[in-house]
N, C-alpha and C. Protein backbone atom coordinates (compact mmCIF):
# COMPACT_ATOMS: atom_id res chain seq x y z
N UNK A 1 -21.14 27.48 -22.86
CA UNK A 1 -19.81 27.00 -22.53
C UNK A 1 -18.82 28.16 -22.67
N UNK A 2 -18.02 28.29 -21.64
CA UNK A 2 -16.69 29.88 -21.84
C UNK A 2 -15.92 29.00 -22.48
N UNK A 3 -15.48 30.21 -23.25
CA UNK A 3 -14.04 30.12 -24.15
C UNK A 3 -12.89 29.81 -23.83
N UNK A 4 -12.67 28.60 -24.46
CA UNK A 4 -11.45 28.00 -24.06
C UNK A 4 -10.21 28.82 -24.37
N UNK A 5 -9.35 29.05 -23.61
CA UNK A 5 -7.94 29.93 -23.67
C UNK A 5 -6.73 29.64 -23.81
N UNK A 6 -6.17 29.34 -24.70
CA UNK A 6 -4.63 28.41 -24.71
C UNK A 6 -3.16 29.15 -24.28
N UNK A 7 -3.00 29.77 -23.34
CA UNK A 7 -1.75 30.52 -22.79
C UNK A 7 -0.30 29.66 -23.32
N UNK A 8 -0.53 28.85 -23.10
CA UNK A 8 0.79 27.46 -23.05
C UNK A 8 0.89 27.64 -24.83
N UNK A 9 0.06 28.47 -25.97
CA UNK A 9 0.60 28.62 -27.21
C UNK A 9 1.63 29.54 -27.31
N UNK A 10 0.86 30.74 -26.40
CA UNK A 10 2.07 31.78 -26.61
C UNK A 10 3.46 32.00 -25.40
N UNK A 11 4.28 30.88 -25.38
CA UNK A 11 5.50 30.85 -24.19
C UNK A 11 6.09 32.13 -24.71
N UNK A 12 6.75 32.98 -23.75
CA UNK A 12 7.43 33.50 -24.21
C UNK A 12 8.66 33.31 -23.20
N UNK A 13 9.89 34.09 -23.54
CA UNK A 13 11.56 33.76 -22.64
C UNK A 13 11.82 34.98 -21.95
N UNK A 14 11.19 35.15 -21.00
CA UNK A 14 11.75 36.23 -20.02
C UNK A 14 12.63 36.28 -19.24
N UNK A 15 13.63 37.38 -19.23
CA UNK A 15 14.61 37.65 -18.54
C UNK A 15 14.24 37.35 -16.95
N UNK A 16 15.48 36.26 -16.26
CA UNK A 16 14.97 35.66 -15.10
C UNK A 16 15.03 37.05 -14.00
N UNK A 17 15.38 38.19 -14.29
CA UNK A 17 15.54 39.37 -13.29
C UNK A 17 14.41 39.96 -12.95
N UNK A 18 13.23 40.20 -14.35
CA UNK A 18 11.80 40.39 -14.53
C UNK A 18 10.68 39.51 -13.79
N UNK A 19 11.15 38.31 -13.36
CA UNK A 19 10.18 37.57 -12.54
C UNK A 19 10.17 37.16 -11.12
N UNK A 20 9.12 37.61 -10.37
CA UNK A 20 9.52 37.59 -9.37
C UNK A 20 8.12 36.55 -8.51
N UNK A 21 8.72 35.99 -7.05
CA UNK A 21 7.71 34.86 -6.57
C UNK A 21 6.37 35.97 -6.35
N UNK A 22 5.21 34.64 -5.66
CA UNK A 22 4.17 35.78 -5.22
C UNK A 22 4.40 35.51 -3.47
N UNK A 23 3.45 35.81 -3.61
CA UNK A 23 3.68 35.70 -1.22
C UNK A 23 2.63 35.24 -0.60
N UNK A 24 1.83 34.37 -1.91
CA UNK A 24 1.01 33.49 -1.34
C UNK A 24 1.11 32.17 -1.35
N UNK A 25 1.85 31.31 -2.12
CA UNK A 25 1.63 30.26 -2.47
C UNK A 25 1.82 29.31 -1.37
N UNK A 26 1.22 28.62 -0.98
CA UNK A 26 1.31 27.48 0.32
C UNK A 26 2.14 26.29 0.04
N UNK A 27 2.19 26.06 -1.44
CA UNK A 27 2.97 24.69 -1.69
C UNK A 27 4.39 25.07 -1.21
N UNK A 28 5.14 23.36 -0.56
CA UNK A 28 6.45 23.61 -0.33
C UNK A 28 6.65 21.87 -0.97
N UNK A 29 8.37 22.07 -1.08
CA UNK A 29 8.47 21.31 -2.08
C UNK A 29 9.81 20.69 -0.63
N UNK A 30 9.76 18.93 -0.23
CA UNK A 30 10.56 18.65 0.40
C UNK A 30 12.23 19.07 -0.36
N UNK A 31 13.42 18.64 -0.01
CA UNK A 31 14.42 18.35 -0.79
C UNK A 31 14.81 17.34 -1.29
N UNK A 32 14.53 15.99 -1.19
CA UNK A 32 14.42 15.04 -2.50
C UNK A 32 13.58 15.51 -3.82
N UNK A 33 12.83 15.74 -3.30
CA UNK A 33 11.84 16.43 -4.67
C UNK A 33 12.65 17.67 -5.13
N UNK A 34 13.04 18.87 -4.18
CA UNK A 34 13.96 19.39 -5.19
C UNK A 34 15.27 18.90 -5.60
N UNK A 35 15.83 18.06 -5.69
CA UNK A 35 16.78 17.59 -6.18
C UNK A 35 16.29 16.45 -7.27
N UNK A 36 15.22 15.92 -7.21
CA UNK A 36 14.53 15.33 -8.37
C UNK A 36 13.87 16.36 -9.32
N UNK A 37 13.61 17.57 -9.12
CA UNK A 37 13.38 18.83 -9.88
C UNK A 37 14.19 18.90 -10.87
N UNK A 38 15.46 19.34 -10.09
CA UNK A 38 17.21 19.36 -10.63
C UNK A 38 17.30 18.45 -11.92
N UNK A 39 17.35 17.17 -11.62
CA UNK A 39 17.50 15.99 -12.03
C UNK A 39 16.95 15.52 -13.49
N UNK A 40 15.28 15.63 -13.25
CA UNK A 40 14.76 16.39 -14.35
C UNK A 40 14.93 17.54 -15.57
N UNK A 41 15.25 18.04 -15.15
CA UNK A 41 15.66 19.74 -15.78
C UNK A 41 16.74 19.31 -16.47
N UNK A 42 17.41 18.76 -15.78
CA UNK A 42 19.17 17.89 -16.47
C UNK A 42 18.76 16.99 -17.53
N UNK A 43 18.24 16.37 -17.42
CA UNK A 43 17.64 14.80 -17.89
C UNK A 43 16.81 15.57 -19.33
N UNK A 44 15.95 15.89 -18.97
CA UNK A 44 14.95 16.55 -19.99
C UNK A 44 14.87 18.12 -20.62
N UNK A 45 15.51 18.52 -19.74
CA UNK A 45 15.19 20.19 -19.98
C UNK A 45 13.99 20.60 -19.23
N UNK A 46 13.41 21.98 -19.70
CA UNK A 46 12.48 22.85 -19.54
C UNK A 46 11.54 22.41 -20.27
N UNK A 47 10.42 21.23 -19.58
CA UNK A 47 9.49 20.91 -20.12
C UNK A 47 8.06 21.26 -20.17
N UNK A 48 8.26 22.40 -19.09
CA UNK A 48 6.88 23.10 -18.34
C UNK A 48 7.55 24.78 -18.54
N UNK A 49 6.41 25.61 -18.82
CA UNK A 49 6.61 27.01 -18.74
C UNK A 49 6.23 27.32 -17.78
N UNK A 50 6.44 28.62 -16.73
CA UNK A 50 5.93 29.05 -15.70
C UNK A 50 4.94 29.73 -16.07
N UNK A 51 3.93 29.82 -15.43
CA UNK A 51 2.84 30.60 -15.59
C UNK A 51 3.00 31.81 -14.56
N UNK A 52 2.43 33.01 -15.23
CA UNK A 52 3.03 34.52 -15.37
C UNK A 52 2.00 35.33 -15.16
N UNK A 53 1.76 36.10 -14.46
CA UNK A 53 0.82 37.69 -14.58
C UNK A 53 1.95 38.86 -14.76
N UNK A 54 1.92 39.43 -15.89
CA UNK A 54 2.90 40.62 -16.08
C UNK A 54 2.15 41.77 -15.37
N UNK A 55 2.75 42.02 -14.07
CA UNK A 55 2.52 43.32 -13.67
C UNK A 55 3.09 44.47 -14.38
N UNK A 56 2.07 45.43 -14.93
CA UNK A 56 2.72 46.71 -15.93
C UNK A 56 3.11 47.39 -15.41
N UNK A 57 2.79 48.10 -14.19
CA UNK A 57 2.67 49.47 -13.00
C UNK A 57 4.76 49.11 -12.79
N UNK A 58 4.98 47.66 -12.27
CA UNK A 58 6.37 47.35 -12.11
C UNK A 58 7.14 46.72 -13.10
N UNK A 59 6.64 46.46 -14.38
CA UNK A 59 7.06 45.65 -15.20
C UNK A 59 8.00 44.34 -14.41
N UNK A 60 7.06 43.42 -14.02
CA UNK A 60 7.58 42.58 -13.42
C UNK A 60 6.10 41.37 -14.00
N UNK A 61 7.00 39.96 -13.70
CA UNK A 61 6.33 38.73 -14.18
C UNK A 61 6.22 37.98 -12.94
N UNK A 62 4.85 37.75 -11.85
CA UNK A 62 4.73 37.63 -10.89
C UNK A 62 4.29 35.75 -11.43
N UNK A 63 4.75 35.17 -10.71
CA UNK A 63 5.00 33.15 -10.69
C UNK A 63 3.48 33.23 -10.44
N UNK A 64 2.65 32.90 -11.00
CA UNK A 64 1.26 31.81 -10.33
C UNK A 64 1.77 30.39 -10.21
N UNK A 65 2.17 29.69 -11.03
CA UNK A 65 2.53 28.38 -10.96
C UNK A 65 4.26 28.46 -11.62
N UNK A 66 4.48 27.08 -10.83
CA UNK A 66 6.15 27.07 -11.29
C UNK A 66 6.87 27.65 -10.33
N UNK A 67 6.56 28.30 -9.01
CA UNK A 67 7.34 28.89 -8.09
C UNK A 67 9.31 27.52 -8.23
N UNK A 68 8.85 26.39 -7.79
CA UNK A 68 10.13 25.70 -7.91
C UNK A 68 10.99 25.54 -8.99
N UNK A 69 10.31 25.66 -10.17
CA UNK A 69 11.25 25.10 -11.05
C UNK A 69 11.73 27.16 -11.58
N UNK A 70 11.37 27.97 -11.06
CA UNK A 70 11.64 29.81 -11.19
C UNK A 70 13.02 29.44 -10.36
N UNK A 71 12.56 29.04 -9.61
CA UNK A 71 13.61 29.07 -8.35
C UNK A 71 14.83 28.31 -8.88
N UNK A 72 14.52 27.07 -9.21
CA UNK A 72 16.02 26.05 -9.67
C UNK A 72 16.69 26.78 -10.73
N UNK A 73 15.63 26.80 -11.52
CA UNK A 73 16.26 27.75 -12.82
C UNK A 73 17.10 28.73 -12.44
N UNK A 74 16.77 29.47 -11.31
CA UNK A 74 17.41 31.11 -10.79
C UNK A 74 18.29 30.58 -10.42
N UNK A 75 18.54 29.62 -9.13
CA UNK A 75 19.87 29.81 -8.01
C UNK A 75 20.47 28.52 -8.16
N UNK A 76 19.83 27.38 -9.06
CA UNK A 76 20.83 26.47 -9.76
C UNK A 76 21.22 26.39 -10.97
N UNK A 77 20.52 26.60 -11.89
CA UNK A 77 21.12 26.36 -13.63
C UNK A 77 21.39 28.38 -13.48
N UNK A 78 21.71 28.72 -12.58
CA UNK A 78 21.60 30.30 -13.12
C UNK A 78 21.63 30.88 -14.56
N UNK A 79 19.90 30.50 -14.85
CA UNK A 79 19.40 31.10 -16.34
C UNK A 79 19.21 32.23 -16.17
N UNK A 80 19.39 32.71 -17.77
CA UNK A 80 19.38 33.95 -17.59
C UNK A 80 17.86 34.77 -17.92
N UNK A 81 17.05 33.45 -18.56
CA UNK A 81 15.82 33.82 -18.90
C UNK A 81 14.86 32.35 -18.81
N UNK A 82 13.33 32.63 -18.54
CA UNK A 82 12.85 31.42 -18.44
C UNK A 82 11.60 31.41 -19.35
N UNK A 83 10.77 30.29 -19.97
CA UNK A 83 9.77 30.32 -20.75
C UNK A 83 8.96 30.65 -19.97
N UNK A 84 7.87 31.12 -20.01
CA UNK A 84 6.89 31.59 -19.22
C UNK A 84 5.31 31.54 -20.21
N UNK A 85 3.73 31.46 -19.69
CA UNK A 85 3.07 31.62 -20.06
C UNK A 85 3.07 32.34 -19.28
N UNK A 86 2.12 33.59 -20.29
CA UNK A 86 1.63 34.86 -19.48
C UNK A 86 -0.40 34.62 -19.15
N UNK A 87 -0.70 35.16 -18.12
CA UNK A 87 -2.16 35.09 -17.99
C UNK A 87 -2.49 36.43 -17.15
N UNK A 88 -3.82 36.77 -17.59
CA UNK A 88 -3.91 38.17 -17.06
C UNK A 88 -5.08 38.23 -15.60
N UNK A 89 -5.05 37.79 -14.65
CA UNK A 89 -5.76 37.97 -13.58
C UNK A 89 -5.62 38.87 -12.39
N UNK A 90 -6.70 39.02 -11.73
CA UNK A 90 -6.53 39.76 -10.68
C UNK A 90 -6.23 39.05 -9.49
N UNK A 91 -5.27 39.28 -8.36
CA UNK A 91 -4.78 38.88 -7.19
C UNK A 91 -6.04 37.45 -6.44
N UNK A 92 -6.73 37.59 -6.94
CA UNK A 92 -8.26 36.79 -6.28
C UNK A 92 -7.88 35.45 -7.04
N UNK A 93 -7.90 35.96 -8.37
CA UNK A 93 -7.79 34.60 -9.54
C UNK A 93 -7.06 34.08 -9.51
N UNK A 94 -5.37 34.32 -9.22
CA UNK A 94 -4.28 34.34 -9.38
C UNK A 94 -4.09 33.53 -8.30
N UNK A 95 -4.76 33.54 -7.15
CA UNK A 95 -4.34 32.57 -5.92
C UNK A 95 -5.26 31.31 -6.03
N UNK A 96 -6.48 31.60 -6.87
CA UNK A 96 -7.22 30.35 -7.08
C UNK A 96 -6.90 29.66 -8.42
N UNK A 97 -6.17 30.58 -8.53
CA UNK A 97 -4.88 29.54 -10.00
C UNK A 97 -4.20 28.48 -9.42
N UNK A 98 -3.16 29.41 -8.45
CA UNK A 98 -1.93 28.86 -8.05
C UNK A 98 -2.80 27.39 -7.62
N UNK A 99 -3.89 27.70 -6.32
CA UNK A 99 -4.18 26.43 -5.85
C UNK A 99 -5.11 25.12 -7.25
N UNK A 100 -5.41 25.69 -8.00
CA UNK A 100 -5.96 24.69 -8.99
C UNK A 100 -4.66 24.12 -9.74
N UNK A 101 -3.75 24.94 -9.69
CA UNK A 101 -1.99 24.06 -10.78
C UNK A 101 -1.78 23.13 -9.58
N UNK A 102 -1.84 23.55 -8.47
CA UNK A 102 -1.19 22.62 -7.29
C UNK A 102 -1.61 21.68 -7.19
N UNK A 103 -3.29 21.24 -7.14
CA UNK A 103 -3.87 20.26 -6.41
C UNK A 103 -4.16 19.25 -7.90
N UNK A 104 -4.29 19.82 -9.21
CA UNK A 104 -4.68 19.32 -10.66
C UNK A 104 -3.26 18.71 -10.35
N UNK A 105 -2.03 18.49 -10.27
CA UNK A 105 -0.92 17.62 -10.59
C UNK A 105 -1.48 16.14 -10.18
N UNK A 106 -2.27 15.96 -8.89
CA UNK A 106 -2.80 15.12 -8.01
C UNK A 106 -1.36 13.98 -7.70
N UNK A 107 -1.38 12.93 -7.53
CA UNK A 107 -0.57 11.95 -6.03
C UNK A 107 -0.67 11.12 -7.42
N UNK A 108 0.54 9.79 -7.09
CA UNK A 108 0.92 8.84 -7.95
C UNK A 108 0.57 7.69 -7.08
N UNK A 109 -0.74 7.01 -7.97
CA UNK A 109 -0.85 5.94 -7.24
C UNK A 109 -0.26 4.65 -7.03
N UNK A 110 0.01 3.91 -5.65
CA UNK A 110 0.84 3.44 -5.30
C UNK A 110 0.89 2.15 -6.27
N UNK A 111 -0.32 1.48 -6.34
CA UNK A 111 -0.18 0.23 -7.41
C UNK A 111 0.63 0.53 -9.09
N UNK A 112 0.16 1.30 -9.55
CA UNK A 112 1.16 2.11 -10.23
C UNK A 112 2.05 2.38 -10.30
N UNK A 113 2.77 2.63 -9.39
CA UNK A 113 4.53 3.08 -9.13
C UNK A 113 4.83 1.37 -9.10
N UNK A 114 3.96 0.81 -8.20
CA UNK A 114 4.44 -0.52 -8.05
C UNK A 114 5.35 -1.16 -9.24
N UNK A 115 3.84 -0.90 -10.21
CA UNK A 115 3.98 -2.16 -11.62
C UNK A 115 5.46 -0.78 -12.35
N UNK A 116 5.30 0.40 -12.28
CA UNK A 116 6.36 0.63 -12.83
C UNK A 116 8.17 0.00 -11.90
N UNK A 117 7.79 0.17 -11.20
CA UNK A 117 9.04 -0.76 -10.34
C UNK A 117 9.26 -1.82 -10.69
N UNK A 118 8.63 -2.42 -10.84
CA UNK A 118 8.53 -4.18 -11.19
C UNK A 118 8.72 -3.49 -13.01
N UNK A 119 8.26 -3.17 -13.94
CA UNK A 119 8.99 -3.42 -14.84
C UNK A 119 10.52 -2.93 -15.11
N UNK A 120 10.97 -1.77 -14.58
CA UNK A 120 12.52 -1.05 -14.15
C UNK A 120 13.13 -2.25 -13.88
N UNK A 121 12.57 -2.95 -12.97
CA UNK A 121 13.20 -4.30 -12.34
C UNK A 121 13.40 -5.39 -13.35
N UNK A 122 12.86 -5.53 -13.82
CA UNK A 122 12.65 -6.51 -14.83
C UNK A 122 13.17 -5.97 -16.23
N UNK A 123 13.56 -4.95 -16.72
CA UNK A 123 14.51 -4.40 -17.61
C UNK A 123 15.43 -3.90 -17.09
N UNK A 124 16.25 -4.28 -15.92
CA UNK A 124 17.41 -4.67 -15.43
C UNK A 124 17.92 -3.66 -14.87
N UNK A 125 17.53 -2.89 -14.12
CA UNK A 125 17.45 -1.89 -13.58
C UNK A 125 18.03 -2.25 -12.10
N UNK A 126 18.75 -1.83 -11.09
CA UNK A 126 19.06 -2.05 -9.36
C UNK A 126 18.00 -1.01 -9.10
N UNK A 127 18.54 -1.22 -7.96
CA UNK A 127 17.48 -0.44 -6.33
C UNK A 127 17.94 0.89 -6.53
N UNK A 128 19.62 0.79 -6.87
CA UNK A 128 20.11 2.22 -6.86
C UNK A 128 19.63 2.98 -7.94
N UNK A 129 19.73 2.54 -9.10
CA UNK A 129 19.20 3.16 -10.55
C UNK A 129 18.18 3.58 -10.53
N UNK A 130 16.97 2.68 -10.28
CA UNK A 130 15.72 3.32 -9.98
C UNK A 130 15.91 4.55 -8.76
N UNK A 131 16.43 4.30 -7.64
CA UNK A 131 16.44 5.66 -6.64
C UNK A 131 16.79 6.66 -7.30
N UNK A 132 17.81 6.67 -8.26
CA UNK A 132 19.02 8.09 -8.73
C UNK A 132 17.70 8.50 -9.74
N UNK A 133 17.38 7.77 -10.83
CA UNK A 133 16.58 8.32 -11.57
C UNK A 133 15.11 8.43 -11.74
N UNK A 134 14.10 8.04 -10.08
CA UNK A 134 13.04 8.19 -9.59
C UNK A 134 12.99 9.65 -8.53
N UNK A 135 14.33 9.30 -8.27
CA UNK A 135 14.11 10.57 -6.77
C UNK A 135 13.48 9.98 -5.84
N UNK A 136 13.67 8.54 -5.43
CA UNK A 136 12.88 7.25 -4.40
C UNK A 136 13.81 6.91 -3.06
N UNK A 137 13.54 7.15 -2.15
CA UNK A 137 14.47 6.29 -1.05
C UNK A 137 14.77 4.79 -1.42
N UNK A 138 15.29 4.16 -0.86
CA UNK A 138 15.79 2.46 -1.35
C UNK A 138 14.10 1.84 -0.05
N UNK A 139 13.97 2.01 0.67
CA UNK A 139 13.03 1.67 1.25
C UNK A 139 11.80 1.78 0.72
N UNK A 140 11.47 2.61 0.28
CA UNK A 140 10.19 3.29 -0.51
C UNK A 140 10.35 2.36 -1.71
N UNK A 141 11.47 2.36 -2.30
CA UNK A 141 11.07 0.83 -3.45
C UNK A 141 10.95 -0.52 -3.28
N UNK A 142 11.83 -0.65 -2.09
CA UNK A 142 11.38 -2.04 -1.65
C UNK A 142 9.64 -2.16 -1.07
N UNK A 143 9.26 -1.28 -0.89
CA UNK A 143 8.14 -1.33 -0.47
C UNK A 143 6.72 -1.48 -1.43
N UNK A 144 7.61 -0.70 -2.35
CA UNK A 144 7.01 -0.57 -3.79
C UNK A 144 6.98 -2.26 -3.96
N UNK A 145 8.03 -2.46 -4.17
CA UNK A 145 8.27 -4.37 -4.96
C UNK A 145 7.22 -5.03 -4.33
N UNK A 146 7.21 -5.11 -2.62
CA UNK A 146 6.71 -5.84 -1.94
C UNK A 146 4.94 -5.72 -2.22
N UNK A 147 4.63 -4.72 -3.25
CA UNK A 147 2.98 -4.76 -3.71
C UNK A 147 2.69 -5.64 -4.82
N UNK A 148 3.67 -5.61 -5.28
CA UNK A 148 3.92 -6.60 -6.93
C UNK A 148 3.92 -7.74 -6.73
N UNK A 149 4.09 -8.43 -5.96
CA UNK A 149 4.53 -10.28 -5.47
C UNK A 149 6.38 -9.78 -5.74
N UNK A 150 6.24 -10.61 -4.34
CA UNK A 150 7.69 -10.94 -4.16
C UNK A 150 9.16 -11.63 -5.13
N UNK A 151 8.28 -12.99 -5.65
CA UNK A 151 9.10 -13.74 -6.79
C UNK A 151 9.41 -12.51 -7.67
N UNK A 152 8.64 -12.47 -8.18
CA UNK A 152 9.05 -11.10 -9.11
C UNK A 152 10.30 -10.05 -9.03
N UNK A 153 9.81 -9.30 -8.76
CA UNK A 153 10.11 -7.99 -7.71
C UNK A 153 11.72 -8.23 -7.04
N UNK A 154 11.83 -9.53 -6.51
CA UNK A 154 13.36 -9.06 -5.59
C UNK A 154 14.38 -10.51 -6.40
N UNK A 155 13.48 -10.94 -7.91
CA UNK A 155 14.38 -11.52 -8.69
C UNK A 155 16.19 -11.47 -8.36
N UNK A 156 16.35 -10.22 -8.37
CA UNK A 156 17.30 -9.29 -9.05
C UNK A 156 17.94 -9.07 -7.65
N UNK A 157 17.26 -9.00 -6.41
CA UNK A 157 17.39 -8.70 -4.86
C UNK A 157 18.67 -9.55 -4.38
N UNK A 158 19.76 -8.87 -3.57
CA UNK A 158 20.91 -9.40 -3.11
C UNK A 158 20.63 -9.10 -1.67
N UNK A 159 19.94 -10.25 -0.82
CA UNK A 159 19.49 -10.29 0.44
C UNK A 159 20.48 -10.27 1.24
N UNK A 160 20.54 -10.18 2.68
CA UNK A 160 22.06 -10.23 3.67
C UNK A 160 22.18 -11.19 4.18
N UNK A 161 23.44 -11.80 4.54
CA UNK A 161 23.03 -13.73 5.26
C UNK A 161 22.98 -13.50 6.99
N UNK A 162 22.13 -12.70 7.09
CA UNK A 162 21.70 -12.32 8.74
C UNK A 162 21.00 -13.41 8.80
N UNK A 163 19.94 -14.21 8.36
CA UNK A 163 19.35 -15.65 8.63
C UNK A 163 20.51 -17.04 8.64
N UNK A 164 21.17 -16.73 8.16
CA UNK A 164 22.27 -18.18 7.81
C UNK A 164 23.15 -18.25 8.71
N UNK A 165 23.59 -16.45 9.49
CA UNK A 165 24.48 -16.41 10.57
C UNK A 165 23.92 -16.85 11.87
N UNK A 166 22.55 -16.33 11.96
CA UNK A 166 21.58 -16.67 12.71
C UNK A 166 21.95 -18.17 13.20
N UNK A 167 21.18 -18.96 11.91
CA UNK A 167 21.36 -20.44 12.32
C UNK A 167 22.49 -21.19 12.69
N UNK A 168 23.61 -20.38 12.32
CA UNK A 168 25.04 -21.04 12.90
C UNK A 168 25.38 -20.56 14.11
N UNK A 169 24.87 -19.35 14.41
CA UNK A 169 24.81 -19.40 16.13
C UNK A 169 24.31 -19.86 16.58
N UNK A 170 23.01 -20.26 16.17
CA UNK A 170 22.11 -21.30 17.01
C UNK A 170 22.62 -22.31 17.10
N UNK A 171 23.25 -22.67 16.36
CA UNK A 171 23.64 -24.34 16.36
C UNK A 171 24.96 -24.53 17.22
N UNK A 172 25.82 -23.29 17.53
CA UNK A 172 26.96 -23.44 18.74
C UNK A 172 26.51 -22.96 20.01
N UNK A 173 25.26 -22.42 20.22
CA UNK A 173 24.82 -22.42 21.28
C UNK A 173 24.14 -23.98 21.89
């Protein structure tokens, strides 16, 4: 069995001028998600370190993982330094890093988000609250509800009287 390696013990706070992206990474991040990045970071802080290869030749701290939250940190909270784990690989490793941090986060499954919707809902939560502090379109939760059973789910729901207007036109036609 190889030796397990704990990087994430030793964070250290590098000056955000010292770190720079790499020019491989394929992940892109929509803009709800970066603004749920944001949001986060506000909400919680810096709960993740970036992971780091210190190039010596440039004394520079090249991103394997964390390219977005390097970035928010840089050109929105303009920090002046960021936690970082350092790891020492060669350009080969370093891209089969990046893609193992990327794809290891994996997808939130939908029944899951569901039942968390339905309880938000049910500890009194709106459509809007959950959107502001999910980073969710209002559609995307109703859609969510609509996996949970309905009774439930749109308890709380302020429907439009497009059916009631409906029937009173029908009835002067």
């Amino acid at each position: 069995m190889k030796k397990l390696t704990m990087p994430c013990m030793g964070v250290k706070l590098i000056p955000i001028e010292k770190v720079i992206s790499n020019e491989y990474n394929p992940n892109r991040v929509a803009n709800p998600e970066m603004k749920l990045l944001i949001k986060s970071i506000e909400e919680d802080g810096v709960t993740m370190p970036c992971v780091v290869m210190h190039d010596i030749d440039n004394d520079k701290y090249v991103v394997v993982d964390g390219f977005h939250r390097y970035t928010v940190l840089k050109d929105y909270f303009k920090a002046k330094e960021i936690p970082c784990s350092i790891i020492d690989k060669d350009l080969s490793n370093r891209m089969a890093s990046t893609i193992r941090h990327n794809r290891a986060r994996g997808t939130h499954q939908i029944q899951d988000m569901s039942k968390i919707v339905l309880n938000l809902t049910k500890d009194g939560w709106d459509e809007e609250k959950i959107s502001k502090h999910l980073g969710m379109e209002l559609d995307e939760i109703i859609r969510l509800k609509q996996i949970t059973g309905l009774r439930e789910a749109f308890g709380n729901h302020t429907f439009s009287k497009s059916w009631e207007e409906y029937e009173k036109r029908r009835e002067v036609i």
